[in-house]
Protein backbone atom coordinates (compact mmCIF):
# COMPACT_ATOMS: atom_id res chain seq x y z
CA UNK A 1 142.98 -0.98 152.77
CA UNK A 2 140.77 2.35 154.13
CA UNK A 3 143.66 4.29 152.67
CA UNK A 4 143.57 2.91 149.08
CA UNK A 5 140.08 3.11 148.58
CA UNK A 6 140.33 6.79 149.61
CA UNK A 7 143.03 7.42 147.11
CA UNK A 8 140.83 5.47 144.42
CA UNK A 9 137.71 8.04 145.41
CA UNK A 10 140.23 11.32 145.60
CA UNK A 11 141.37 10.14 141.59
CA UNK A 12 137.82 9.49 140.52
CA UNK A 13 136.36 12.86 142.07
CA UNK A 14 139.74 15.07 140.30
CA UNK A 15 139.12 13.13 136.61
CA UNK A 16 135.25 13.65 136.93
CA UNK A 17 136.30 17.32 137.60
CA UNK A 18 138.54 17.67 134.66
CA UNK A 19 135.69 16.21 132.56
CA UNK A 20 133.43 18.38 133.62
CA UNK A 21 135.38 21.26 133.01
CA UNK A 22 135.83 20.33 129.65
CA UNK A 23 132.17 19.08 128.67
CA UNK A 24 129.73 21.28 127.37
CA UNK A 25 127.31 23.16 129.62
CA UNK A 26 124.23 21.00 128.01
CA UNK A 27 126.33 17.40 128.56
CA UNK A 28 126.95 17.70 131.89
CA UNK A 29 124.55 15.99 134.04
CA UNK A 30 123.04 17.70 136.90
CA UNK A 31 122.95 14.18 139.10
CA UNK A 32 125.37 13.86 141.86
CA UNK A 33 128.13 11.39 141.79
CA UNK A 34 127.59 8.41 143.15
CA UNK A 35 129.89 6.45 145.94
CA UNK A 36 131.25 10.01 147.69
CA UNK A 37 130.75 10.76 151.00
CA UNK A 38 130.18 14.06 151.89
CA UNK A 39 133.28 13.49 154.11
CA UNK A 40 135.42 12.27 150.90
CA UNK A 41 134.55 15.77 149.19
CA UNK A 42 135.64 17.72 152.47
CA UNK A 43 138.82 16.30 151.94
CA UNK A 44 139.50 16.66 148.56
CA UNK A 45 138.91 20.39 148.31
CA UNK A 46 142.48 21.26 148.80
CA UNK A 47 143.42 18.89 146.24
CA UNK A 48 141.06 20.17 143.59
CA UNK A 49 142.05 23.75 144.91
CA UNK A 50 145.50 22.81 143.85
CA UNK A 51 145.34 21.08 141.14
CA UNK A 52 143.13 23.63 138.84
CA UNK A 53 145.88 26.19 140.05
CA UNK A 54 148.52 24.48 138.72
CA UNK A 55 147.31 24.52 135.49
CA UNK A 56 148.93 27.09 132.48
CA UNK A 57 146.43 29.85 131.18
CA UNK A 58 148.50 31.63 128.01
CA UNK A 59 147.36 35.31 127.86
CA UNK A 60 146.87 37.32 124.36
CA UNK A 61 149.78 40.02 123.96
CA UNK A 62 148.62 43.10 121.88
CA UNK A 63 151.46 45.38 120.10
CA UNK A 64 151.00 49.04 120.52
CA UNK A 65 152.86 52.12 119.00
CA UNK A 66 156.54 52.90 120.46
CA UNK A 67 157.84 56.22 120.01
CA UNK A 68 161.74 55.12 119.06
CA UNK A 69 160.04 53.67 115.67
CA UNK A 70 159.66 57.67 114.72
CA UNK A 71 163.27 57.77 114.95
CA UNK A 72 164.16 54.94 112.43
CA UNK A 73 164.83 56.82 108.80
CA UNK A 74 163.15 53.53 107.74
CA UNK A 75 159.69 54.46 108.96
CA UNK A 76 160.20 58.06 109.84
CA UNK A 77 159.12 59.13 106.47
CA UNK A 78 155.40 57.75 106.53
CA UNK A 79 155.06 56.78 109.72
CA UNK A 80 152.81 58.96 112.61
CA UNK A 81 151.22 57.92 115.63
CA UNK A 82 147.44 57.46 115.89
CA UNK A 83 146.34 59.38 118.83
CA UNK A 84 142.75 57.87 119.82
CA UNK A 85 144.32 54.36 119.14
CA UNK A 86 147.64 53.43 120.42
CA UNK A 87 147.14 50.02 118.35
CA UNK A 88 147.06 51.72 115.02
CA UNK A 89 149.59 53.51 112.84
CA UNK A 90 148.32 56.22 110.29
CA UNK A 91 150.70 55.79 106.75
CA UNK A 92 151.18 59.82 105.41
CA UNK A 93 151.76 58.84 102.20
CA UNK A 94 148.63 56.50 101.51
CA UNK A 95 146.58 58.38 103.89
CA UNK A 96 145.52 55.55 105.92
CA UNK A 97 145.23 54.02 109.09
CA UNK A 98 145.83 50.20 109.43
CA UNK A 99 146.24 48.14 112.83
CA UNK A 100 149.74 46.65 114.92
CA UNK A 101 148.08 45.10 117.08
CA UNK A 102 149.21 41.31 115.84
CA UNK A 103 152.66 41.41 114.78
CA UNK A 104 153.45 45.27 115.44
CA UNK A 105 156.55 46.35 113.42
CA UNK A 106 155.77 42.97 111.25
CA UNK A 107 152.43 44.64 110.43
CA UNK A 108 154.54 47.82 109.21
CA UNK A 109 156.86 45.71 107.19
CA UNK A 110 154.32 44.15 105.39
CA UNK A 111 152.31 47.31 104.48
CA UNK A 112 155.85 48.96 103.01
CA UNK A 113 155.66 45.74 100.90
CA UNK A 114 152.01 46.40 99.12
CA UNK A 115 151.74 47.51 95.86
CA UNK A 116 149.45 50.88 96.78
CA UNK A 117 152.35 52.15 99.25
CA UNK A 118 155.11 51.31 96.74
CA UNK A 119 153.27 53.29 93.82
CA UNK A 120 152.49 56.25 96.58
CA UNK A 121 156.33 56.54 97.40
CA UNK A 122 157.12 56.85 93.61
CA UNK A 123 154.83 59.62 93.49
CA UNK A 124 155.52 61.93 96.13
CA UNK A 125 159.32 61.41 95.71
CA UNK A 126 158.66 62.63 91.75
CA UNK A 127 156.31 64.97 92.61
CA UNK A 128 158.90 67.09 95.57
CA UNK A 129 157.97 70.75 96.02
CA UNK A 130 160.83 72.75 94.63
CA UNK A 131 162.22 76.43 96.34
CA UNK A 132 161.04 79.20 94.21
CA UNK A 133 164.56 79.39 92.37
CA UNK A 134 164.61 76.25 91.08
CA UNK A 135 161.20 76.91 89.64
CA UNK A 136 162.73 79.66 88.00
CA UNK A 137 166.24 78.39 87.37
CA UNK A 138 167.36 81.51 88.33
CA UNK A 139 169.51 82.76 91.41
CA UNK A 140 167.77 84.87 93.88
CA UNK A 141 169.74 88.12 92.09
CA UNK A 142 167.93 87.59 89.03
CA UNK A 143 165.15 87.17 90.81
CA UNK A 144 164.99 90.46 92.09
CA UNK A 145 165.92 92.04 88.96
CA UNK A 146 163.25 90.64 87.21
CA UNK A 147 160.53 91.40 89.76
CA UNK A 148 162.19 95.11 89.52
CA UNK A 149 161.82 95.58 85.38
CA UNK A 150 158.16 93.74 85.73
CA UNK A 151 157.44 96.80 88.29
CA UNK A 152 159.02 99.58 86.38
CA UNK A 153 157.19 98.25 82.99
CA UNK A 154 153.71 98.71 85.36
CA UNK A 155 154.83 102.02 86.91
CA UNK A 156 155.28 103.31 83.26
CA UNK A 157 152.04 102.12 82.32
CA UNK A 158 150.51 103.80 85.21
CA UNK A 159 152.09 106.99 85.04
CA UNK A 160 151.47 107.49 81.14
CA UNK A 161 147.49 106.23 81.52
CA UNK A 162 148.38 103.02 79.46
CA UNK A 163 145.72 100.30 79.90
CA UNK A 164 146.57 97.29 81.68
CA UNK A 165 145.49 95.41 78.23
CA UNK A 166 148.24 96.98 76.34
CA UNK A 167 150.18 95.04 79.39
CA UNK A 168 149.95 91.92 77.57
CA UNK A 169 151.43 93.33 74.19
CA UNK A 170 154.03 95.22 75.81
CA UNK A 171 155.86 91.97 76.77
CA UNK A 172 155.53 90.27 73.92
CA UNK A 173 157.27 92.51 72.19
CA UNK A 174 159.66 92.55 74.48
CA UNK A 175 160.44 89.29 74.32
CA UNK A 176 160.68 89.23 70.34
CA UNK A 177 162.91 92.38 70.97
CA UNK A 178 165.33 90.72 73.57
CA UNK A 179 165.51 87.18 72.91
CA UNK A 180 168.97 86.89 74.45
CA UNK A 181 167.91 88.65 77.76
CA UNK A 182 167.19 86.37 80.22
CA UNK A 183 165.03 88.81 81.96
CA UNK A 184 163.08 89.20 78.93
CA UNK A 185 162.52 85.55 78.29
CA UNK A 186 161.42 85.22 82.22
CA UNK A 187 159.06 88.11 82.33
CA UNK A 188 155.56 87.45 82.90
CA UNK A 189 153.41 90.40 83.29
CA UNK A 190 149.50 90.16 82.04
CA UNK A 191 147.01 92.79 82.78
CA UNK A 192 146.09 90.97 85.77
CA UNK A 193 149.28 90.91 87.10
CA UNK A 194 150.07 94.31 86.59
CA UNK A 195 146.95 95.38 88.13
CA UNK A 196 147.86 93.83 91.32
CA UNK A 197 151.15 94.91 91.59
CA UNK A 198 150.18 98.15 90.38
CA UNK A 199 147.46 98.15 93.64
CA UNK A 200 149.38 95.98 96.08
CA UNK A 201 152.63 96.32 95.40
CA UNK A 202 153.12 100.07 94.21
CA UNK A 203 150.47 102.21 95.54
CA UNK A 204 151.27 101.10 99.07
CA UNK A 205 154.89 101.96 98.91
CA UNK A 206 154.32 105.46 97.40
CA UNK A 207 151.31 106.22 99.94
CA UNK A 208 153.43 105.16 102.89
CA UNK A 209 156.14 107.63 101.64
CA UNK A 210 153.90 110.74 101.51
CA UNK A 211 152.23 109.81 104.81
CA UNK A 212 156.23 109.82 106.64
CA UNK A 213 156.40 112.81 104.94
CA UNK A 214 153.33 114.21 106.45
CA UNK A 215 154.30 113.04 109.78
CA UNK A 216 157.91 115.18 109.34
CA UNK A 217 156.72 118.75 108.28
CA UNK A 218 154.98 121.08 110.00
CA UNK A 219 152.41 121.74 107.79
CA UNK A 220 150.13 120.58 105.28
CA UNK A 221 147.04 121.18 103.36
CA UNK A 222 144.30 118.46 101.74
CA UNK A 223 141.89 119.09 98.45
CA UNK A 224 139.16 116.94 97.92
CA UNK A 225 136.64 116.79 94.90
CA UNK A 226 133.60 113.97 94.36
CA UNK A 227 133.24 112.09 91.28
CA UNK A 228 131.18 109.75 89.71
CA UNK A 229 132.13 106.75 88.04
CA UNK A 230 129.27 104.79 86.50
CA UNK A 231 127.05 104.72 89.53
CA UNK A 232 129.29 105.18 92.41
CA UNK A 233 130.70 108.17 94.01
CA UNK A 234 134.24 108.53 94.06
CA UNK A 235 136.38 110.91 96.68
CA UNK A 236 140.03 111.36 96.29
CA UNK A 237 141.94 113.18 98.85
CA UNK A 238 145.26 114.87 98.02
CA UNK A 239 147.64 116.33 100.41
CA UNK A 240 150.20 118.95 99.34
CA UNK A 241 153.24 119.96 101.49
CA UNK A 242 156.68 121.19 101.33
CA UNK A 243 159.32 119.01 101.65
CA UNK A 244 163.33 119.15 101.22
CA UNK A 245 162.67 118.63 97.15
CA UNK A 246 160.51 121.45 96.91
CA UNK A 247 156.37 121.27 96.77
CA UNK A 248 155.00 117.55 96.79
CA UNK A 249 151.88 116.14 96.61
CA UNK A 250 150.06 112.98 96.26
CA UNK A 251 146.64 111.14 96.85
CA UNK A 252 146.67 109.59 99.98
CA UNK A 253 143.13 107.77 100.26
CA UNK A 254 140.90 107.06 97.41
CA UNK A 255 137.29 105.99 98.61
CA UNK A 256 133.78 105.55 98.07
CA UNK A 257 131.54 108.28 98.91
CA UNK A 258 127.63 107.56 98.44
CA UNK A 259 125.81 110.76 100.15
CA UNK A 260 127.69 114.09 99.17
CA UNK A 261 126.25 115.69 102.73
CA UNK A 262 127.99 117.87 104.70
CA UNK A 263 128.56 115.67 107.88
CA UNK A 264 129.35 112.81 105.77
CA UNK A 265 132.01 114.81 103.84
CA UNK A 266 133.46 115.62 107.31
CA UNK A 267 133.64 112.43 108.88
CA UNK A 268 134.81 110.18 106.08
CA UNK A 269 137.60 113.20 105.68
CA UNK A 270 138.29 113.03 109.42
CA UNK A 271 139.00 109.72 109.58
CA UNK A 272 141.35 108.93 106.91
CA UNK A 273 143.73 111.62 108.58
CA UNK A 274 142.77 110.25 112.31
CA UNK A 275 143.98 106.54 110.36
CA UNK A 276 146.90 107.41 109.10
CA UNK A 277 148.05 109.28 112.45
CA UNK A 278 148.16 112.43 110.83
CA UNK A 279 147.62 115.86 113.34
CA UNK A 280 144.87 117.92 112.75
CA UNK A 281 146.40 120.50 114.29
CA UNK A 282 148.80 120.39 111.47
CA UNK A 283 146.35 121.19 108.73
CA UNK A 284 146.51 124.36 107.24
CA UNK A 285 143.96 124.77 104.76
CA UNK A 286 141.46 122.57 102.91
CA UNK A 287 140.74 122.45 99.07
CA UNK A 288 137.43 121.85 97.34
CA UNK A 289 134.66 122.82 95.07
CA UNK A 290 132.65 126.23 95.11
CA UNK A 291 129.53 124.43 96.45
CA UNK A 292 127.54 125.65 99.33
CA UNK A 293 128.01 121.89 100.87
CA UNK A 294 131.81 122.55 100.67
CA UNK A 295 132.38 126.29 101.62
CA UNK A 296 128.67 127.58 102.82
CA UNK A 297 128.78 130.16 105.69
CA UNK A 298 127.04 128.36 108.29
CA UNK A 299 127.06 124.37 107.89
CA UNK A 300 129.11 123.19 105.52
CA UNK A 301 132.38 120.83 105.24
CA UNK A 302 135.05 124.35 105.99
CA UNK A 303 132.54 125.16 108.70
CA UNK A 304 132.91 121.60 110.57
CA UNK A 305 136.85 121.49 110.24
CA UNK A 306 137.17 125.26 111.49
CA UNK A 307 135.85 124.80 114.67
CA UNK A 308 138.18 121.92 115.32
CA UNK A 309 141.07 123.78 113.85
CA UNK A 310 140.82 127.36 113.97
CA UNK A 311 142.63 129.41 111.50
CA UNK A 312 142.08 127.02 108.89
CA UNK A 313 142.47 128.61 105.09
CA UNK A 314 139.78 127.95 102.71
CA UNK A 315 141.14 126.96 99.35
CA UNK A 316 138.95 128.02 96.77
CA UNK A 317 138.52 126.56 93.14
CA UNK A 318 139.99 129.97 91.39
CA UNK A 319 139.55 128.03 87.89
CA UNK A 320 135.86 128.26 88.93
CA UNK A 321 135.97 131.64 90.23
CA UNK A 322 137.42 132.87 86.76
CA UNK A 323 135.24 130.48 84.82
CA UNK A 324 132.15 132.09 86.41
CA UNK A 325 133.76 135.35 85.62
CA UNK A 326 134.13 134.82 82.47
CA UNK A 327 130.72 132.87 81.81
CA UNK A 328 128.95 136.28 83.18
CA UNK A 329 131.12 138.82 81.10
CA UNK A 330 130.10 136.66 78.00
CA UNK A 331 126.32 138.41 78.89
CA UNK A 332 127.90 141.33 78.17
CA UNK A 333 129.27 140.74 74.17
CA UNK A 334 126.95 140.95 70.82
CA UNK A 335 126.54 137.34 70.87
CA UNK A 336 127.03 133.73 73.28
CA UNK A 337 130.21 132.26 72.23
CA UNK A 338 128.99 128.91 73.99
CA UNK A 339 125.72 128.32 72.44
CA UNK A 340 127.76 129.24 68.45
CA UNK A 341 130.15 126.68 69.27
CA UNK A 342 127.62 124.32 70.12
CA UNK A 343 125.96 125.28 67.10
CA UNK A 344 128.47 125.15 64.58
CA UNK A 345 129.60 121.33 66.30
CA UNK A 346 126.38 120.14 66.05
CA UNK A 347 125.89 121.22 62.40
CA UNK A 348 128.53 119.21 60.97
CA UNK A 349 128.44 116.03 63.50
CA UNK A 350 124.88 115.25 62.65
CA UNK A 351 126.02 115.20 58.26
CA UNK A 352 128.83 113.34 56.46
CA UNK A 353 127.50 115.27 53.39
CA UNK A 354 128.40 118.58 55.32
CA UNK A 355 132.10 117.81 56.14
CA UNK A 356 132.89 116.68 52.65
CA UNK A 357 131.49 120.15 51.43
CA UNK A 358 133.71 121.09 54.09
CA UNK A 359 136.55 119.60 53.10
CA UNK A 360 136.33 121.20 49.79
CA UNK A 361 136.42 124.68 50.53
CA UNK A 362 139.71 123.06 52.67
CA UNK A 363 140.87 122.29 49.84
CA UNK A 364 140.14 125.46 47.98
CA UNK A 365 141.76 127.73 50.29
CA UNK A 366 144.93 125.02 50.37
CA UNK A 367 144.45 124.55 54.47
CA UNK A 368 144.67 121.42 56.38
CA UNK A 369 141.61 120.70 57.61
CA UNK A 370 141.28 119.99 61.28
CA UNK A 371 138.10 118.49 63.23
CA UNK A 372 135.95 120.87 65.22
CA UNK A 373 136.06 120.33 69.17
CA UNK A 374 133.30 119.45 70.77
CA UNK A 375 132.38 121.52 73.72
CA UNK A 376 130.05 120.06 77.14
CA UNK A 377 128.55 122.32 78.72
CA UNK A 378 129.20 120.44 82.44
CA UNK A 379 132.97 120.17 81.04
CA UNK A 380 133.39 123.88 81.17
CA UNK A 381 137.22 123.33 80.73
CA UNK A 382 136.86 122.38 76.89
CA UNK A 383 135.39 125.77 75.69
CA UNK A 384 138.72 127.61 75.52
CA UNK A 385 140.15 124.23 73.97
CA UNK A 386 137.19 124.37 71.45
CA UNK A 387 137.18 128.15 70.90
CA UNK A 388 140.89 127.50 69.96
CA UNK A 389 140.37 125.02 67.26
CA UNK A 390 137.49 127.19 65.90
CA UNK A 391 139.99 129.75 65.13
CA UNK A 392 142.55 128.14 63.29
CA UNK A 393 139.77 126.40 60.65
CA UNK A 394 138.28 129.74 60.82
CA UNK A 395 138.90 130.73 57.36
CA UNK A 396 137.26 127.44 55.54
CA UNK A 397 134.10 127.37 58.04
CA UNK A 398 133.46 130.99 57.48
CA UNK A 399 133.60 130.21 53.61
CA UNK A 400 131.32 127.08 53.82
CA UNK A 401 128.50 129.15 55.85
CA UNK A 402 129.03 132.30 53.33
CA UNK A 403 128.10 129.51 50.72
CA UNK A 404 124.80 128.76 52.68
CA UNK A 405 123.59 131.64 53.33
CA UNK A 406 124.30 132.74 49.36
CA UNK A 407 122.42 129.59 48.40
């Protein structure tokens, strides 16, 4: 009978337990239960012990990114891993990241299905990048012959002083000319174009030739001479040198010179030869203008490169040398032949009523008439040009000022 009643208490402490566990924190009652001993809960520890072991808990399983789904052509496309979340995927094509973490490859399925990925897919497959011949259309041999006859056109431009806005027209007659050249039809060759390949593409190659050059001989000489354009000081340096083809020479820097001292001069001169690994000990003279800055006898740019080269030649300007010659023998004649053809010049350019009288006595004396050459003074190569000119209208410029002074 003791044993029964003992089962009865060990049934009603295990269901009281199960209740509890169940209830709410706020409904369970904080009263002991009644009719157990403390010798009755003793024993059923080990049954209570068991029996909440025995019951199921059913974990949460979360789906994270597997490597071998990179290797299916079906995702492989789009699909990347997310690094700083292994239970997200990041779609290429629609740029976003979205989470696997429920259904994992389910999850992927159903993005493929919505309409934003669907219309993304449609786009990038219509929207490929080509290779640069099917842009074209053309093999890579036509290719090359049509980047060859878009450089020639600029090198003729160049070497002829065309402007690169003639470019433009050039190929459109072109075009018109050759419409069943395919090169002709392809050619594109603006003046923005041809400036850049006439800067990037052309002047490199030529400049690298005459610097191998310049490494090969023995010898070699460099003339320099400052100019201004608009407000900037320009200083090209040419190099001269014998090669197998005879003389050659070519520019082979073409920079920016803002003080026209001495040192500076000398440095900036200095250094594009120390750039280009060119010798100094293979210069042999040096070029430049009669000015005290450029050949003075104690500090001057010959001065500077002498004592590092010894020996060094001085090439002199000789067109000054016989301009100056001939500027101070003019002191010598009845009259200045500068200052009366500045005269005469400025006589007729300052009168449209004067150069129709002009062209009358032209006319008279059955001569084509010719314009008179202006001379500049700081241009002192255009007097001969000018003096020229004078005398071949000679005869109806004499008879107009006759006319004057008869008047």
């Amino acid at each position: 009978m003791s044993s029964t009643r003992e089962e009865e208490d060990e049934i009603i402490v295990v269901s009281n337990a199960l209740k509890e566990d169940h209830l709410p924190e706020s409904s369970r009652s904080s009263e002991p239960v009644k009719n157990i001993d403390s010798a009755s809960c003793k024993n059923n520890s080990k049954f209570t012990t068991t029996s909440s072991s025995s019951i199921n808990v059913t974990k949460r399983y979360i789906s994270k990114f597997k490597k071998e789904w990179l290797s299916n052509p079906k995702y492989s496309s789009f699909l990347k891993e997310c690094k700083n979340d292994r239970t997200k995927v990041l779609c290429c094509i629609c740029n976003v990241q979205f989470s696997i973490q429920n259904s994992g490859v389910t999850d992927i399925n159903t993005h493929m299905k919505t309409k934003k990925h669907q219309d993304c897919v449609k786009s990038t497959e219509a929207n490929k990048s080509k290779t640069i011949d099917a842009s074209f259309s053309t093999t890579t041999n036509e290719l090359n012959r049509l980047s060859a006859a878009e450089g020639a056109l600029v090198f003729h431009g160049v070497k002829h002083s065309h402007s690169y806005l003639s470019q433009s027209c050039t190929i459109n007659m072109t075009k018109k000319c050759f419409p069943d050249s395919s090169i002709a039809k392809n050619i594109t060759c603006d003046k923005t174009k041809a400036r850049e390949i006439a800067c990037n593409v052309l002047a490199p190659v030529f400049t690298n030739t005459i610097i191998q050059d310049l490494k090969n001989v023995s010898y070699f000489s460099i003339s320099y001479d400052a100019s201004t354009k608009g407000n900037a000081k320009m200083l090209p340096i040419v190099a001269q040198y014998f090669s197998t083809f005879g003389i050659n020479h070519g520019i082979i820097e073409f920079i920016q010179q803002q003080h026209e001292t001495a040192n500076k001069l000398f440095f900036n001169i200095k250094y594009v030869l120390e750039s280009n690994e060119l010798k100094l000990e293979q210069l042999s003279s040096i070029g430049s203008d009669n000015t005290n800055v450029n050949i003075g006898q104690h500090h001057s740019v010959f001065v500077l490169f002498n004592q590092l080269v010894p020996g060094l030649i001085q090439g002199n300007c000789y067109c000054h040398i016989c301009h100056n010659s001939v500027k101070h023998g003019n002191d010598h004649l009845l009259f200045d032949i500068e200052s009366a053809m500045l005269k005469i010049y400025a006589h007729f350019s300052r009168s449209s009523v004067r150069l129709e009288e002009l062209s009358n006595y032209f006319d008279f004396i059955e001569q084509e008439q010719k314009v008179i050459l202006q001379h500049i003074r700081l241009r002192w190569l255009s007097l001969l040009q000018s003096i020229e000119r004078l005398i071949i209208v000679y005869p109806g410029v004499k008879s107009y000022f006759l006319s004057i002074g008869n008047g």
